[in-house]
Each structure stands twice: as structure tokens, then as C-alpha cells.
Protein backbone atom coordinates (compact mmCIF):
# COMPACT_ATOMS: atom_id res chain seq x y z
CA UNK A 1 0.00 0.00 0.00
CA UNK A 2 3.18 2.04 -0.57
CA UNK A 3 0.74 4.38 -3.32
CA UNK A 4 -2.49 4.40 -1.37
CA UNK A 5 -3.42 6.52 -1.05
CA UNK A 6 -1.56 8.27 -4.05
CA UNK A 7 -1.47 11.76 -3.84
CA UNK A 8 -0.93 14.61 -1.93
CA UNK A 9 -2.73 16.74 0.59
CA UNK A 10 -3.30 20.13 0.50
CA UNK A 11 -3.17 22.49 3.50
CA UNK A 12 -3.06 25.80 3.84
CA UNK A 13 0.08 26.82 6.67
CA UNK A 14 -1.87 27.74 9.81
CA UNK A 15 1.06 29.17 11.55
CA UNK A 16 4.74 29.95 11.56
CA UNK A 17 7.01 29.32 14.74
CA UNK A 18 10.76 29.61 14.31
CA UNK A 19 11.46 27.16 11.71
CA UNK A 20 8.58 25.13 11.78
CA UNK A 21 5.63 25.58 9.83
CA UNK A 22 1.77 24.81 11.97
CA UNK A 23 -1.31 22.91 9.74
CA UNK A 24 -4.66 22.11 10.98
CA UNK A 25 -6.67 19.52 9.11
CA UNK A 26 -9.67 17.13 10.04
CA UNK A 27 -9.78 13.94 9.47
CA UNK A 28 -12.33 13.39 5.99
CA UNK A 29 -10.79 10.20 4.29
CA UNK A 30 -8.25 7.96 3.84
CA UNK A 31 -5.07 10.70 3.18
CA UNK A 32 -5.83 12.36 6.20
CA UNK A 33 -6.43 9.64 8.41
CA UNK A 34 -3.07 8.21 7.12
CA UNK A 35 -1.35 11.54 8.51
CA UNK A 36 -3.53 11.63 11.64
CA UNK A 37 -2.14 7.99 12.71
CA UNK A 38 1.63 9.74 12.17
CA UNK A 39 4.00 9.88 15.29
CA UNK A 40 5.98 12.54 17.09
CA UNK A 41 9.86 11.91 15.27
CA UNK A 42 8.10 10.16 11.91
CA UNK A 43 8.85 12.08 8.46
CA UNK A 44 6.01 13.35 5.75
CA UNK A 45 7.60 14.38 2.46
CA UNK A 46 6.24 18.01 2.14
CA UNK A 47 6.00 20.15 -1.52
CA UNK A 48 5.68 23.80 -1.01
CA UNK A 49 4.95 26.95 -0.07
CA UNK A 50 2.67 26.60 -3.51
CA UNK A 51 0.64 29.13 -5.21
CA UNK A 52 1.78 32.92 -6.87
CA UNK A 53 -1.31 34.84 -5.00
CA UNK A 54 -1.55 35.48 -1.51
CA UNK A 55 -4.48 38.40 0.22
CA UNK A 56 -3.80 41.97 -0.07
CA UNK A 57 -1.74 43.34 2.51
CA UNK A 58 -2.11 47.17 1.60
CA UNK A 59 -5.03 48.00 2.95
CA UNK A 60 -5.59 49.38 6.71
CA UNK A 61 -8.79 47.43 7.79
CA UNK A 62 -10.34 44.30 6.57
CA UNK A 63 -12.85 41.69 7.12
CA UNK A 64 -11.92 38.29 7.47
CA UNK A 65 -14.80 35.43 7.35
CA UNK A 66 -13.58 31.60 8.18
CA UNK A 67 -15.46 28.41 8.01
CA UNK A 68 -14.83 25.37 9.63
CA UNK A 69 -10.91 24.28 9.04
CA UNK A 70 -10.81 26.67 6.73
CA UNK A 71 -10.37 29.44 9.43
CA UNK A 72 -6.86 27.71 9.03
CA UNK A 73 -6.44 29.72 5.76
CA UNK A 74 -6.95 32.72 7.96
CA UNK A 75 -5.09 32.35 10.78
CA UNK A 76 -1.36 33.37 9.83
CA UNK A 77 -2.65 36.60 7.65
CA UNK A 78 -4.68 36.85 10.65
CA UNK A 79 -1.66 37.33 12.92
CA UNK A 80 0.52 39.58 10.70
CA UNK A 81 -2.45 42.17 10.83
CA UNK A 82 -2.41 42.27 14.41
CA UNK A 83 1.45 42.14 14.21
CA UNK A 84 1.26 45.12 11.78
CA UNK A 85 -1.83 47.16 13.83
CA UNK A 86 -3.83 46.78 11.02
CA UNK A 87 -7.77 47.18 12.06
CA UNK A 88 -10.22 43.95 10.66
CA UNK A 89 -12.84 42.33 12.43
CA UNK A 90 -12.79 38.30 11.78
CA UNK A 91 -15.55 36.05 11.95
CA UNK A 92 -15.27 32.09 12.67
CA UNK A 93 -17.72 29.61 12.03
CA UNK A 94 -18.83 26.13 11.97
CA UNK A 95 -21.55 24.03 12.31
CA UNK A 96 -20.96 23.06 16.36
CA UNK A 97 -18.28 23.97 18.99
CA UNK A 98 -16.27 21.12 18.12
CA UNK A 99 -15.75 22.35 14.56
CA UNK A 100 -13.80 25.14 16.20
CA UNK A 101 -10.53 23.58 15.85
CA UNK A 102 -8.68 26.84 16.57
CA UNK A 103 -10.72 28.95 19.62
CA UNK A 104 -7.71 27.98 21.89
CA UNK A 105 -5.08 28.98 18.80
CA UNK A 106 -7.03 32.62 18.80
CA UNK A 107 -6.97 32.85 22.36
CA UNK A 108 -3.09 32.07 22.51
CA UNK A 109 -2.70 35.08 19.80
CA UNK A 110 -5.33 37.23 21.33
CA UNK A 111 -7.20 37.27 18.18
CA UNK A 112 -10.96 37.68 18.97
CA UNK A 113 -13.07 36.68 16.38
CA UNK A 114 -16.94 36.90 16.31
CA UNK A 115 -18.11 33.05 16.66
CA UNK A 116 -20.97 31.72 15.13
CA UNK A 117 -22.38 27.56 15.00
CA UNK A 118 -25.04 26.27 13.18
CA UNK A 119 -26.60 24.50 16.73
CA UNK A 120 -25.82 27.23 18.76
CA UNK A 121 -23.47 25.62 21.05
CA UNK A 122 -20.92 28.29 21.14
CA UNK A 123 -20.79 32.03 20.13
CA UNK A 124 -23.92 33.30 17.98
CA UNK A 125 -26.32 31.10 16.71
CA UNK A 126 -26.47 30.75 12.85
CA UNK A 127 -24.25 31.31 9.42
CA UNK A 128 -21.22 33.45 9.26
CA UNK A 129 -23.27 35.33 6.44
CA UNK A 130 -26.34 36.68 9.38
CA UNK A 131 -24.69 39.66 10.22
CA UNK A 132 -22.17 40.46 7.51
CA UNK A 133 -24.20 43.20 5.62
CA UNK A 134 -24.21 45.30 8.99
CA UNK A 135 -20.71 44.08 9.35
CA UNK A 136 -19.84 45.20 6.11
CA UNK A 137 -21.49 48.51 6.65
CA UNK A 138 -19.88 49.18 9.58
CA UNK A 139 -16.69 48.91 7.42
CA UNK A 140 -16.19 50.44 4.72
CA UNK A 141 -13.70 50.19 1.67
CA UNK A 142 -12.22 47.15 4.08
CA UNK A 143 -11.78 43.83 1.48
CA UNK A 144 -13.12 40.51 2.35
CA UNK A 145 -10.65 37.85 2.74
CA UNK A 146 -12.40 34.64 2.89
CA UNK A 147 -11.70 31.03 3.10
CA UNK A 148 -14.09 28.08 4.25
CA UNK A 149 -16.60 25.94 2.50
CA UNK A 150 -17.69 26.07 -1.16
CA UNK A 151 -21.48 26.82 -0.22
CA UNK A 152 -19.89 29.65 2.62
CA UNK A 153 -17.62 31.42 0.23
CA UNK A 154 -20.24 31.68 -2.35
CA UNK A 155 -22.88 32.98 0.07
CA UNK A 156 -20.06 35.52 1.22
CA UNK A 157 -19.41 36.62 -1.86
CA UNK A 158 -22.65 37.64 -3.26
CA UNK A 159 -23.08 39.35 -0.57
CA UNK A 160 -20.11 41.30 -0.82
CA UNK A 161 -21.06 41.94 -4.72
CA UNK A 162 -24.65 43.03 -3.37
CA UNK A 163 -22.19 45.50 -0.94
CA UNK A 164 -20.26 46.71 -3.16
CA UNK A 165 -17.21 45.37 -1.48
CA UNK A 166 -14.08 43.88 -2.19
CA UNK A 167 -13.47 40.04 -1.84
CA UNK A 168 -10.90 37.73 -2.26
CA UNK A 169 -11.26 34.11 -1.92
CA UNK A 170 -8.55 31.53 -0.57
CA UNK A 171 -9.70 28.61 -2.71
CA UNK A 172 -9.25 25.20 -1.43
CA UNK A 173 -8.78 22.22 -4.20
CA UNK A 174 -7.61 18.57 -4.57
CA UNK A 175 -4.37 18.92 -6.32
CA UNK A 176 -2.48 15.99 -8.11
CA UNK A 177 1.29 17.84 -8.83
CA UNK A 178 0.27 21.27 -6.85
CA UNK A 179 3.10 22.91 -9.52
CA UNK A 180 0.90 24.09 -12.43
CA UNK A 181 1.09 21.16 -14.94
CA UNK A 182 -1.19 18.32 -14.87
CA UNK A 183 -4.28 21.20 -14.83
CA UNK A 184 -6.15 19.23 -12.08
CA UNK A 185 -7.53 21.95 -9.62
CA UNK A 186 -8.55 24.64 -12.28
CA UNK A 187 -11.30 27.37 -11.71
CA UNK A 188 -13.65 29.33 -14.47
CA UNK A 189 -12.14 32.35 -14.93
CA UNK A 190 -15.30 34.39 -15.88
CA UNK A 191 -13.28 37.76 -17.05
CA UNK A 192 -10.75 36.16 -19.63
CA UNK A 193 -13.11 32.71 -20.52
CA UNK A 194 -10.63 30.29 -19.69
CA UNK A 195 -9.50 28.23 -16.96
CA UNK A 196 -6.83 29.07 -13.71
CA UNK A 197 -5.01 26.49 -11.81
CA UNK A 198 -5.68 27.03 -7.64
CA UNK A 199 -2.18 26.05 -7.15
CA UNK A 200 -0.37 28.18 -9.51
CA UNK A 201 -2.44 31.24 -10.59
CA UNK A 202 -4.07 30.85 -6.87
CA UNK A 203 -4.86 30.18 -4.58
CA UNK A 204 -6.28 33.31 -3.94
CA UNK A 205 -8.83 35.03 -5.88
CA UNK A 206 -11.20 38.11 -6.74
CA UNK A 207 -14.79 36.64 -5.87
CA UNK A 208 -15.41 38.23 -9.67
CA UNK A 209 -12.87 36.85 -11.06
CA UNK A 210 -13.88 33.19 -10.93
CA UNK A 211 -16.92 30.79 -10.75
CA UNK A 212 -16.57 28.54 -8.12
């Protein structure tokens, strides 16, 4: 079973300490049970950074919406804003406390997001989308910067296109090579009618750019 499961995971890096680069993940299928079962001292064979587009970092406030694991995609621009004083106001959810894999990460890097699950069981009741008009509103000419769930970061961003408001999108894709060339993780790019590769021209994206 030296090939099985054949290829690669990706993960966005959650975190950077010292030399060592910090991933979250949960456990869907067979890849990432095979790195869940891995030991303290065992070697994984990792490709990367990937990808040519990262978030805007010139702006001086922002709005950052996370879903699920894919608050993970967050978390490091997260922590250069507050490194930088940059104002934003992030927003975590999920669909039940347990989905918040990274309350006690924010908590270490006194990052206070707004928390929201489906069930109620921690933070505000409901969808990350509930209050983001008001949110929004409250912000003006600050980008989105988004990363979660397919269904999430569509709902987010026709919002923001209802708000006039910028939004990029951290896409997250199976990828065979991750390097550009076997054209497995591509997008629709709407503007130019063609296709872009998540792990080359990406992974991050105008919400106008692309159909997701």
C-alpha cells in the first residue's frame, strides 16, 4: 500500500514558529487519516509553499470570514495584521463547537473573532453570512478575505457583490502535482473565458474573477 493513497494533501500553513511551519486539518478520508495515525519523530515528504497569490496586505482594515478548518487559511494573515496594527474584524464559524478547531489557537494570539455555529453551542447562533451586511457597513472600503466551505464562500461573496465590497477568496482544491502542470484543480475564470489552476495562478482570488 506504498501508493495508497496516491497523492498529496493540500493544506493551507496555519502558523509559523521559528522554523517550523503549523497545519490544521480534520480527518475526511483515507489521506488524512493516514497523517492523523503519524507519530511525534516520523517524516512526511512536504511540496511547497505553492501558489503565486496570496491576500492583499495594503489596505488598513479588513474583514476576514472563516469556516470550519478553513479558518486555518486565515489564521497566519490573521496574525501579521495584528502584528502590523492593522484594524479587521474576523468572523469564525462552523456548524458546532467542536468544529472550532482553533478557539484555543485565537486565544493564545489574542485574536478575537466573532463566533458563530449552526446548533448554537458556542458564540452566535447561525451562518457566518447573518450579520455580515451590517458588518460590512460598519466597514467600509475594508476587502473581504475569505476562506471556508464552497457553499460559505459563495454565500459571502454575493453578498459582498450586493455591498459593493471587495473580496478575495482563498480557494481550497484537490491537487495531483500542486506545480501548475497536470491542470487538475482549475477554476472558471469568468473575465478572460478560460480556466486558472488554484495552485499556480491561486490560490487566492477576486470573488469576480472566478466561478466557483
Amino acid at each position: 500500500d506504498f501508493y495508497d493513497p496516491l497523492l498529496r494533501r493540500a493544506f493551507a500553513i496555519a502558523d509559523v514558529e521559528d522554523d517550523t511551519i503549523v497545519v490544521y486539518y480534520d480527518v475526511y478520508g483515507k489521506g488524512t487519516y493516514a497523517i492523523s495515525q503519524k507519530k511525534e519523530g516520523e517524516t512526511i515528504n512536504v511540496l511547497g509553499p505553492l501558489g503565486n497569490r496570496l491576500f492583499p496586505e495594503d489596505y488598513d482594515n479588513y474583514v476576514v470570514v472563516g469556516g470550519g478548518i478553513g479558518y486555518a487559511g486565515l489564521s497566519l494573515f490573521l496574525k501579521q495584521l495584528k502584528k502590523h496594527n492593522k484594524r479587521f474584524v474576523a468572523i469564525y464559524g462552523a456548524r458546532k463547537k467542536e468544529d472550532l478547531s482553533m478557539i484555543k489557537w485565537n486565544e493564545e494570539n489574542q485574536i478575537q473573532p466573532i463566533y458563530y455555529t449552526e446548533d448554537g453551542s458556542s458564540g452566535r447562533k447561525g451562518l457566518v453570512t447573518q450579520d455580515l451586511k451590517d458588518i460590512i457597513k460598519s466597514n467600509p472600503n475594508a476587502p473581504l478575505i475569505v476562506c471556508g466551505p464552497k457553499g460559505m464562500m459563495k454565500a459571502v461573496a454575493k453578498i459582498a457583490k450586493e455591498e459593493n465590497a471587495l473580496c478575495y477568496l482563498s480557494l481550497e482544491s484537490r491537487m495531483a502535482c500542486g506545480i501548475g502542470i497536470c491542470v487538475g484543480c482549475v477554476v472558471k475564470d469568468v473575465k478572460n473565458d478560460t480556466y486558472v489552476r488554484v495552485c499556480y495562478e491561486g490560490p487566492v482570488f477576486e470573488a469576480n474573477e472566478i466561478e466557483l
